[in-house]
N, C-alpha and C. Protein backbone atom coordinates (compact mmCIF):
# COMPACT_ATOMS: atom_id res chain seq x y z
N UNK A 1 -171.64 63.55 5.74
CA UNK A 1 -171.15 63.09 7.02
C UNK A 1 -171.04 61.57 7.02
N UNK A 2 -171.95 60.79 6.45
CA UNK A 2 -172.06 59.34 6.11
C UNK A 2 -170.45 59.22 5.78
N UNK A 3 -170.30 59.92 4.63
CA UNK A 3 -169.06 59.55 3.88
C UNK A 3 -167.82 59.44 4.84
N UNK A 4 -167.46 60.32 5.68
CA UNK A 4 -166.91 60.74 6.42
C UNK A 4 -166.41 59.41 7.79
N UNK A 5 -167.47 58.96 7.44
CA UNK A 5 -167.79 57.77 8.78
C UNK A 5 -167.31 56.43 8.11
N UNK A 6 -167.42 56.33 6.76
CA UNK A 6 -167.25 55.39 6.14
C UNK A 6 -165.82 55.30 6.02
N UNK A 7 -165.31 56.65 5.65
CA UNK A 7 -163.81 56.50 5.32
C UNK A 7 -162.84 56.28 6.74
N UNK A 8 -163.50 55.84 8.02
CA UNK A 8 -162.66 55.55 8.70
C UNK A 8 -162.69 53.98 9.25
N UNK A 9 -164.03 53.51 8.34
CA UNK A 9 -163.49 52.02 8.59
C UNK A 9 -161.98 51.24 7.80
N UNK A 10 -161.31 50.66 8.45
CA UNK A 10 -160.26 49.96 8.03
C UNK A 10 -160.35 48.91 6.65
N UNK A 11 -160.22 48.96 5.18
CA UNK A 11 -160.62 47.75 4.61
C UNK A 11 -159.51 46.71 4.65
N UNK A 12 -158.27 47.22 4.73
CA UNK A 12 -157.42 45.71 5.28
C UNK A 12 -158.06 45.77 6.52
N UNK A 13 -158.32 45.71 7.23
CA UNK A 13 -158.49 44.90 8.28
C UNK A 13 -160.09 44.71 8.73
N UNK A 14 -160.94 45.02 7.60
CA UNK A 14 -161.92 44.08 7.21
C UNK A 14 -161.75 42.60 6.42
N UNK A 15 -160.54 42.84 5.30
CA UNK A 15 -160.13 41.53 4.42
C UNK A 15 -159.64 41.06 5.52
N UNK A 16 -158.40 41.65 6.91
CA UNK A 16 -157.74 40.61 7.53
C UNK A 16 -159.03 39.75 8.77
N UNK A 17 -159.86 40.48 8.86
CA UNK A 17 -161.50 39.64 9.73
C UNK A 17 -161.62 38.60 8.95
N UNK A 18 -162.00 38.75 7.38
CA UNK A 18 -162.54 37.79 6.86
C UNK A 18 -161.41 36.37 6.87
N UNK A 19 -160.21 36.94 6.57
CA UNK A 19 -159.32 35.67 6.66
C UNK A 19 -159.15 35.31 7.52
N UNK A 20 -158.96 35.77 8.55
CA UNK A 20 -159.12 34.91 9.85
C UNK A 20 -160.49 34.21 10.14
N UNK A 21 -161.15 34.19 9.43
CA UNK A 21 -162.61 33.69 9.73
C UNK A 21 -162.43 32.46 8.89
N UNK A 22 -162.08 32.73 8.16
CA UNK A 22 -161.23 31.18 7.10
C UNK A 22 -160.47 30.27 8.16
N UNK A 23 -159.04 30.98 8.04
CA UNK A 23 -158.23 30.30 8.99
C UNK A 23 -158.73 29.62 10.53
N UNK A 24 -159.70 30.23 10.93
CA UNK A 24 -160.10 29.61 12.09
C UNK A 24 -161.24 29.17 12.46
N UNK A 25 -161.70 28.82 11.05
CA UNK A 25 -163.30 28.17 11.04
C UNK A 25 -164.45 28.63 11.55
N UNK A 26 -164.50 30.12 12.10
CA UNK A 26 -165.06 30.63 12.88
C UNK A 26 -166.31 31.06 11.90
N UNK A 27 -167.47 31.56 12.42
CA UNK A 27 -168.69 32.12 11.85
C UNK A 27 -168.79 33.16 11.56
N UNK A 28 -168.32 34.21 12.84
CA UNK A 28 -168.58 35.64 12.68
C UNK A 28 -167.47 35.80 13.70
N UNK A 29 -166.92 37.84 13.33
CA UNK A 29 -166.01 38.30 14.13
C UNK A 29 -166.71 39.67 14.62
N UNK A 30 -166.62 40.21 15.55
CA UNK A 30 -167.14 41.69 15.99
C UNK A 30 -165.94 41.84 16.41
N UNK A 31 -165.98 43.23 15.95
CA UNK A 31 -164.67 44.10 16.35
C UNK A 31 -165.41 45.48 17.04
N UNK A 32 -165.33 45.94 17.87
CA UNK A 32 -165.83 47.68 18.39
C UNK A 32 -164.95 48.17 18.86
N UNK A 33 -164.74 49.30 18.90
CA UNK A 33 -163.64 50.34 19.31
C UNK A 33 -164.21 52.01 18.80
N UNK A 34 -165.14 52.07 20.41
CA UNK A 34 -165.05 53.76 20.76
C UNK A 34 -166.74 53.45 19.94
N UNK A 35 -166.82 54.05 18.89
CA UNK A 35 -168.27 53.96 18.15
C UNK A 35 -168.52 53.70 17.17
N UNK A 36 -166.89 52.98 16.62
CA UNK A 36 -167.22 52.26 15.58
C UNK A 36 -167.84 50.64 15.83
N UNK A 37 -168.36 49.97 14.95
CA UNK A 37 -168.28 48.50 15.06
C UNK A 37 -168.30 47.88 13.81
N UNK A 38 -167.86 46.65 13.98
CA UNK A 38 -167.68 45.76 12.43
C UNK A 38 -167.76 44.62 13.20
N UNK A 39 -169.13 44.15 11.65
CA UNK A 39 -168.60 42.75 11.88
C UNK A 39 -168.66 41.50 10.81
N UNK A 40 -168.17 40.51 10.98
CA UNK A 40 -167.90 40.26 9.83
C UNK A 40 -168.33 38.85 9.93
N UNK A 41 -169.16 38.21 9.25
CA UNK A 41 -169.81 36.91 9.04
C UNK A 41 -169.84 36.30 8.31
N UNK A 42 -170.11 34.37 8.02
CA UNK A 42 -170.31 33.78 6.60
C UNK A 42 -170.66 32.66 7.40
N UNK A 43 -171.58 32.44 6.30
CA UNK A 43 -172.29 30.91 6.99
C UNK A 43 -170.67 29.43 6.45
N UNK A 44 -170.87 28.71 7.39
CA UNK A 44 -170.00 27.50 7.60
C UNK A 44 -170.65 26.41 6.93
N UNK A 45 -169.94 25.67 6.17
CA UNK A 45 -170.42 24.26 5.46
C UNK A 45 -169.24 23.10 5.95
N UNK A 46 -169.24 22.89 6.61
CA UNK A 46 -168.12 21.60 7.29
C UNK A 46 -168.08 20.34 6.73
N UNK A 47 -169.91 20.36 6.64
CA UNK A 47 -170.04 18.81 6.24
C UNK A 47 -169.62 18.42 4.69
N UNK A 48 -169.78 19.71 3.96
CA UNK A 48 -169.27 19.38 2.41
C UNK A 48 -167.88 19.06 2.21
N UNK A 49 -166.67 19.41 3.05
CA UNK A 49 -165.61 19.06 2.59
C UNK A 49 -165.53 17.88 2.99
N UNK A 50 -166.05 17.36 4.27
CA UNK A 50 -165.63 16.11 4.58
C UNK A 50 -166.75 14.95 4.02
N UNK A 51 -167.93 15.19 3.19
CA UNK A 51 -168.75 14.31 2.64
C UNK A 51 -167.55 14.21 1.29
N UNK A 52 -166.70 15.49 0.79
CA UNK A 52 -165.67 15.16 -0.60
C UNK A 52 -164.70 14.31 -0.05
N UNK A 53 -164.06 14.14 0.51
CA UNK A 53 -162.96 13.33 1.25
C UNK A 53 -163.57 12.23 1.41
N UNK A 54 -164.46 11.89 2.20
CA UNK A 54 -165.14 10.58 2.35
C UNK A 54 -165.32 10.16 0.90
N UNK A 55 -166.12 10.35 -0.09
CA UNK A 55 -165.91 9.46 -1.37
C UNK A 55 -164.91 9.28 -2.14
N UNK A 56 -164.28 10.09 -1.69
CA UNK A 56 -162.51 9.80 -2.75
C UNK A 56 -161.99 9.12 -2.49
N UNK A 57 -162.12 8.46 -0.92
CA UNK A 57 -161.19 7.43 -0.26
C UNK A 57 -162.03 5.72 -0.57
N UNK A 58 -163.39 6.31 -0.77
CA UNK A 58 -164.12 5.19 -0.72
C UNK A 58 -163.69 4.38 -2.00
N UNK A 59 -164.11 5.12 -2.98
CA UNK A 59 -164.12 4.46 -4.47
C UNK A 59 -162.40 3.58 -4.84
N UNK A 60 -161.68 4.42 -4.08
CA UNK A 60 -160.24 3.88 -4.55
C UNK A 60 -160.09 2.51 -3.33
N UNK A 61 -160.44 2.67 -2.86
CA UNK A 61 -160.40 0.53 -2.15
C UNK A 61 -160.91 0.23 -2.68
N UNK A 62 -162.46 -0.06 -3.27
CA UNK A 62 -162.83 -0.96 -3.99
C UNK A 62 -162.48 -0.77 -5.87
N UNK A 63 -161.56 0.14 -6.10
CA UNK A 63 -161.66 0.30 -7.65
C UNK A 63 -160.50 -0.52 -7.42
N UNK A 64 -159.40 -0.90 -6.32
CA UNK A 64 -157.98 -1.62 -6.76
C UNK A 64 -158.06 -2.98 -6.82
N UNK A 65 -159.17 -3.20 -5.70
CA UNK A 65 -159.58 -4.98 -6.07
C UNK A 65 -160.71 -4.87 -4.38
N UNK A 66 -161.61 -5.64 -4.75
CA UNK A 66 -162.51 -6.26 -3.38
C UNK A 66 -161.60 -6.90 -2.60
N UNK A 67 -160.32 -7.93 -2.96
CA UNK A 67 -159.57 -8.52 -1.70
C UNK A 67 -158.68 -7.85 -1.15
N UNK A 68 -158.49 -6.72 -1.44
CA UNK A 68 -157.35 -5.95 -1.06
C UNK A 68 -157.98 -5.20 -0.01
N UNK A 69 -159.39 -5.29 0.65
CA UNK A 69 -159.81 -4.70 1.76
C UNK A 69 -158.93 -5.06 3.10
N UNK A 70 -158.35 -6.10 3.06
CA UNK A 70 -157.63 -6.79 4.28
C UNK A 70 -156.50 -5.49 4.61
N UNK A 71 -155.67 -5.63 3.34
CA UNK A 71 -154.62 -4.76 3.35
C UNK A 71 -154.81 -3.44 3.67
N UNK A 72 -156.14 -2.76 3.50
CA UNK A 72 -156.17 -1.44 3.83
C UNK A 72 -156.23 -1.27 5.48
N UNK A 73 -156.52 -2.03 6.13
CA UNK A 73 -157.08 -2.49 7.44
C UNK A 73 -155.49 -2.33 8.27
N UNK A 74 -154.66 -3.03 7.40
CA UNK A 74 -153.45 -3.14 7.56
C UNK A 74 -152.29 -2.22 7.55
N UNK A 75 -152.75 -0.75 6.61
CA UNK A 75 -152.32 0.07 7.03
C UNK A 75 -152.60 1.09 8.48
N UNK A 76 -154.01 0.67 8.94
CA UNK A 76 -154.40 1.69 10.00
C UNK A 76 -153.89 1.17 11.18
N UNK A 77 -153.06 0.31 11.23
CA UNK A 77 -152.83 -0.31 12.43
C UNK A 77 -151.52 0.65 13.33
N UNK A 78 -150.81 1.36 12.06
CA UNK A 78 -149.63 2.12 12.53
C UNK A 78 -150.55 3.46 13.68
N UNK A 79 -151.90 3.70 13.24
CA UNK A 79 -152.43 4.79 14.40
C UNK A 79 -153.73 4.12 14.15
N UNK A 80 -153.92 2.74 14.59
CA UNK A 80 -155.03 2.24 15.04
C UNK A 80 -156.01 3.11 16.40
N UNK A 81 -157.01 3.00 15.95
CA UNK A 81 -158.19 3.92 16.83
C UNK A 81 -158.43 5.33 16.31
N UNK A 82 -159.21 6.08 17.04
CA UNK A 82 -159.82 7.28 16.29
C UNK A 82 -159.08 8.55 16.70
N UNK A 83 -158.97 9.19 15.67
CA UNK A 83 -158.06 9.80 15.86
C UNK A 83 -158.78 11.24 15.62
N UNK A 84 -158.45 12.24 16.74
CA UNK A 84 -158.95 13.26 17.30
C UNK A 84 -158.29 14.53 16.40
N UNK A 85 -158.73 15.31 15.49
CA UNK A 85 -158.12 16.43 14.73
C UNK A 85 -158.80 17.32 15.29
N UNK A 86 -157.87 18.64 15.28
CA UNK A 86 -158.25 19.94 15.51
C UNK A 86 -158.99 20.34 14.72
N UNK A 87 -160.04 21.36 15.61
CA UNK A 87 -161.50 21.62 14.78
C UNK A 87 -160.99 23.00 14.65
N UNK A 88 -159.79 23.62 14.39
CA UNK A 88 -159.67 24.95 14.55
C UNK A 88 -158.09 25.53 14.47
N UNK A 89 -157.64 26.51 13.91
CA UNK A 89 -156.35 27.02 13.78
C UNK A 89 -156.00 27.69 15.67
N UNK A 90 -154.86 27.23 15.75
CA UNK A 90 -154.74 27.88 17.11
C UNK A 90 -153.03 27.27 17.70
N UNK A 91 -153.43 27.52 19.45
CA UNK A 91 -152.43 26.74 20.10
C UNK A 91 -152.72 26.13 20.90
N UNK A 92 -152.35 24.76 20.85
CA UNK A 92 -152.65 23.79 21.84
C UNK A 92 -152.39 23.64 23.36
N UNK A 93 -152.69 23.77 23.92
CA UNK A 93 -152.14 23.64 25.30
C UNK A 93 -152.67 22.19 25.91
N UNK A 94 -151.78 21.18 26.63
CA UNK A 94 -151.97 19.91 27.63
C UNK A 94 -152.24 20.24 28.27
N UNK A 95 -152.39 21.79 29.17
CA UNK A 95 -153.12 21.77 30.66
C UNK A 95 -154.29 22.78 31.05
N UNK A 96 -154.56 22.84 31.54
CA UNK A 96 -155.37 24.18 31.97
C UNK A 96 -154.84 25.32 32.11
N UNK A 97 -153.40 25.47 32.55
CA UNK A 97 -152.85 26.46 32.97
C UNK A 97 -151.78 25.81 33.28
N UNK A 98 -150.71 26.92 33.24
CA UNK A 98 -149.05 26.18 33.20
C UNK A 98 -148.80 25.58 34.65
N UNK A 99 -148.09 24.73 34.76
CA UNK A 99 -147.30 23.69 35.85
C UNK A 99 -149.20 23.01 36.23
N UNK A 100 -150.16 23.21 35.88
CA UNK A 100 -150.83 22.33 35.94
C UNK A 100 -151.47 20.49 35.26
N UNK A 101 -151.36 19.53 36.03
CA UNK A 101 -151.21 18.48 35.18
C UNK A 101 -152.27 18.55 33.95
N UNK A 102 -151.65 17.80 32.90
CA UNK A 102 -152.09 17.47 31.42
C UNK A 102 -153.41 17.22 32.09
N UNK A 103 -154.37 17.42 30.86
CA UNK A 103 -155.90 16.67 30.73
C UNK A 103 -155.75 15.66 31.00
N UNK A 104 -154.62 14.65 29.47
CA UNK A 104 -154.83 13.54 29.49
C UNK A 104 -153.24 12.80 28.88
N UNK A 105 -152.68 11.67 29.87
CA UNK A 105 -151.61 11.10 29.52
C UNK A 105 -151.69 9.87 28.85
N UNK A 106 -150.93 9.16 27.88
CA UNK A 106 -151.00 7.88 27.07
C UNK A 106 -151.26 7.17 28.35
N UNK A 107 -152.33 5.88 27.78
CA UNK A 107 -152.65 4.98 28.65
C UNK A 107 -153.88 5.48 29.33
N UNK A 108 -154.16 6.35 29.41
CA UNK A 108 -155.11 7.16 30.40
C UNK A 108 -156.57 6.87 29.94
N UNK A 109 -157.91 6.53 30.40
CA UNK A 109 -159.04 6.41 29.87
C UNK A 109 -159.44 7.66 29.92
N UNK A 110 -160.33 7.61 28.78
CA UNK A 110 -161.36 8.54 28.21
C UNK A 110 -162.72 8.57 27.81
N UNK A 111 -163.43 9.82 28.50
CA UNK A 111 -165.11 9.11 28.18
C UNK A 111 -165.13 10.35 27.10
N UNK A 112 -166.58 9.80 26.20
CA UNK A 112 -166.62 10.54 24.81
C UNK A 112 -167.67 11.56 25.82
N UNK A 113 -166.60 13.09 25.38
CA UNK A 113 -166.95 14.71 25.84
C UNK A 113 -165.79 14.90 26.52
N UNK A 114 -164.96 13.98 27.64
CA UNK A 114 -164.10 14.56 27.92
C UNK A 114 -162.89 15.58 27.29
N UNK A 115 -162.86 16.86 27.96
CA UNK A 115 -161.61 17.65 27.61
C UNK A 115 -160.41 17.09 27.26
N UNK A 116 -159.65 16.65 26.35
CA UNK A 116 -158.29 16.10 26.08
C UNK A 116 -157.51 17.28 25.98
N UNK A 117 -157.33 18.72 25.67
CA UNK A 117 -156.35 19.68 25.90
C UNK A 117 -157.33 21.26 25.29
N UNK A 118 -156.84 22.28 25.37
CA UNK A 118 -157.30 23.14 24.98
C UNK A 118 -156.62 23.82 23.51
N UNK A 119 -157.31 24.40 23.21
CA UNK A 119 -157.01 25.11 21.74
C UNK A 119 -157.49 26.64 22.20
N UNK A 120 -156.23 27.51 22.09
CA UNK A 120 -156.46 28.95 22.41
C UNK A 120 -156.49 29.86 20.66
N UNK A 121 -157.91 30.06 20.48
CA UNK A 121 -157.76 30.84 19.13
C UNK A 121 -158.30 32.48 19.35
N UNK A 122 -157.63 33.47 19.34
CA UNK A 122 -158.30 34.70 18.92
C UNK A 122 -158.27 34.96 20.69
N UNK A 123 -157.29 34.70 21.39
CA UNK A 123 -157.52 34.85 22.69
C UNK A 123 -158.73 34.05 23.74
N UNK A 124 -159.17 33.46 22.95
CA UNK A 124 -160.58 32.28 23.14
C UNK A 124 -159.68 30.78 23.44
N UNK A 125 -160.28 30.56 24.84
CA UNK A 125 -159.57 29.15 25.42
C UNK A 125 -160.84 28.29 25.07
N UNK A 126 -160.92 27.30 23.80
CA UNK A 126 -161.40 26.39 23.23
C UNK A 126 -161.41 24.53 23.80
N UNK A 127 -162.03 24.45 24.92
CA UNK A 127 -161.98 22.98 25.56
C UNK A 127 -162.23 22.34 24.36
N UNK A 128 -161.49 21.14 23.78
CA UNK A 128 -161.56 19.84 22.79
C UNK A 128 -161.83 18.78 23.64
N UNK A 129 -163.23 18.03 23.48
CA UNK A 129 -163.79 17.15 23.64
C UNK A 129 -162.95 15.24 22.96
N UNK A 130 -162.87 14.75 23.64
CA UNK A 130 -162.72 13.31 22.94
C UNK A 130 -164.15 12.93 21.89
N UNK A 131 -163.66 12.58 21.01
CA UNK A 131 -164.96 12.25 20.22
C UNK A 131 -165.28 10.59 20.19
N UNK A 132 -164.78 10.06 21.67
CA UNK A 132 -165.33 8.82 21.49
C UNK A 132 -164.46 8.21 23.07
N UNK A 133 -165.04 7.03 23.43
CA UNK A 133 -164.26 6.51 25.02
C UNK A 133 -163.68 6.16 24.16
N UNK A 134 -162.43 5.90 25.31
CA UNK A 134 -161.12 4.31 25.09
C UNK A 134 -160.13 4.82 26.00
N UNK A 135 -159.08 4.38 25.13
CA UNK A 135 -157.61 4.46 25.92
C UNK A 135 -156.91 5.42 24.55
N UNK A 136 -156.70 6.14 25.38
CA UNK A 136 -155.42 7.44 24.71
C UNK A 136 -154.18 6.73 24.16
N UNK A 137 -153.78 6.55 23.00
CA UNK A 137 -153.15 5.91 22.39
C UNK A 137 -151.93 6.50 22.02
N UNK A 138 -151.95 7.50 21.82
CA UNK A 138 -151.01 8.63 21.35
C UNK A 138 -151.41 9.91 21.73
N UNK A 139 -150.47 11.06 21.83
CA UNK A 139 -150.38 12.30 21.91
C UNK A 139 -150.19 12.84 21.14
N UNK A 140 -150.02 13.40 19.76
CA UNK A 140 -149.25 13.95 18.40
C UNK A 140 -148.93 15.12 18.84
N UNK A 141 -149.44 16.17 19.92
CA UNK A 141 -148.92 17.62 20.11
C UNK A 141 -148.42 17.45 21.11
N UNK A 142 -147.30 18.91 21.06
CA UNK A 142 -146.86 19.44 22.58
C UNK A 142 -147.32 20.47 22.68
N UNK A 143 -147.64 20.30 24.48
CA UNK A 143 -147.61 21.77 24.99
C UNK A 143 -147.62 23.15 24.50
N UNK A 144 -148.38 23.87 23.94
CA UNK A 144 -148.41 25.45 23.43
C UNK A 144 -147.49 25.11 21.81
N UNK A 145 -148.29 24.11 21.16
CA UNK A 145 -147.94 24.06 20.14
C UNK A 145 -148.55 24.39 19.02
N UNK A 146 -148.45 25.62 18.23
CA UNK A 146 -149.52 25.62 16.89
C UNK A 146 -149.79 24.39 16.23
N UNK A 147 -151.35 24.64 16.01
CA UNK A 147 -152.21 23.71 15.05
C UNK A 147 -152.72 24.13 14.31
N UNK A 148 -152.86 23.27 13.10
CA UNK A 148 -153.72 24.10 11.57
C UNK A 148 -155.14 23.29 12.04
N UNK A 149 -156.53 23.34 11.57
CA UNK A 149 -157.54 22.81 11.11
C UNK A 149 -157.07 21.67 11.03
N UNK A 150 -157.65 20.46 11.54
CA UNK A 150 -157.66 19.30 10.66
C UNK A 150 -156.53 18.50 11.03
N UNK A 151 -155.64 18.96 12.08
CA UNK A 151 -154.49 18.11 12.16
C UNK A 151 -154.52 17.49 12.94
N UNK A 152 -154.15 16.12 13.39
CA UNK A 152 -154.34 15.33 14.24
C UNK A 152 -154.03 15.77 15.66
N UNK A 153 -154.53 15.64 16.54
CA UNK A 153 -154.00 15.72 18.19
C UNK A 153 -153.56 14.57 19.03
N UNK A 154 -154.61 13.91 19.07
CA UNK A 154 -154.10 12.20 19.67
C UNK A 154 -155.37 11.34 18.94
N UNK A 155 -154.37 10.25 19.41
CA UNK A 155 -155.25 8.71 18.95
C UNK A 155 -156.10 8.18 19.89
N UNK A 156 -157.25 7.66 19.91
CA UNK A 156 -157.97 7.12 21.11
C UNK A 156 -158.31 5.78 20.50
N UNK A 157 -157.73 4.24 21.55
CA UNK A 157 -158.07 3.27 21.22
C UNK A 157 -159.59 2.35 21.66
């Protein structure tokens, strides 16, 4: 009877849990339906990709010359200030809800926690925090626009 029970879990759509658990940075997924349940988990390491990124960028300014620090300075000026990436695969939304005004418009101040737009993943409305005060510098998304992981949203000066 075990057997029986087993052969009606789905394994694509155990592999498609796990990839979406990739794609959307997520921890764990529960799925139930009737008396089955699944679920599907993996512990998250965030900080390792971005501790690899951080030294790759480091070593190459100072391996091209110590005076050439000016110049690197000099490229960040095109999106000077900090710049806010999506923590998550999804769709962006500027408002709370449609014909309602944006979070947040260029020029607009910002305290670090404030909501700057939402990210809807897996049917999950995801509030994105500013990760720092200033002045909103840029917008990079529109309205109900897909985002990958990692991609910029706006600039905060």
């Amino acid at each position: 009877m075990m057997r029986n029970d087993n052969k009606k879990f789905d394994t694509a759509l155990i592999r498609d849990l796990a990839v979406l658990l990739d794609e959307t940075n997520l921890s764990e997924i529960e799925l139930e339906q009737g008396d089955t349940r699944i679920r599907v988990a993996r512990q998250i390491s965030i900080s390792a990709p971005v501790n690899v990124a951080a030294p790759m960028a480091a070593p190459t300014a100072p391996a091209a010359a110590p005076s050439q620090a000016a110049p690197a300075p000099a490229a960040e000026p095109a999106h000077a200030g900090t710049t806010v990436n999506s923590p998550m695969v999804g769709t962006a939304y500027l408002a709370a809800e449609p014909g309602a005004p944006n979070f947040i418009q260029v020029g607009d101040k910002v305290t670090e926690g404030q909501t700057i737009l939402i990210i809807e993943a897996m049917k999950t409305m995801n509030h994105i925090p500013a990760t720092k005060a200033g002045t909103v510098k840029q917008i990079l998304v529109d309205d109900a626009q897909p985002v990958e992981f990692g991609e910029p949203l706006i600039i905060v000066e």
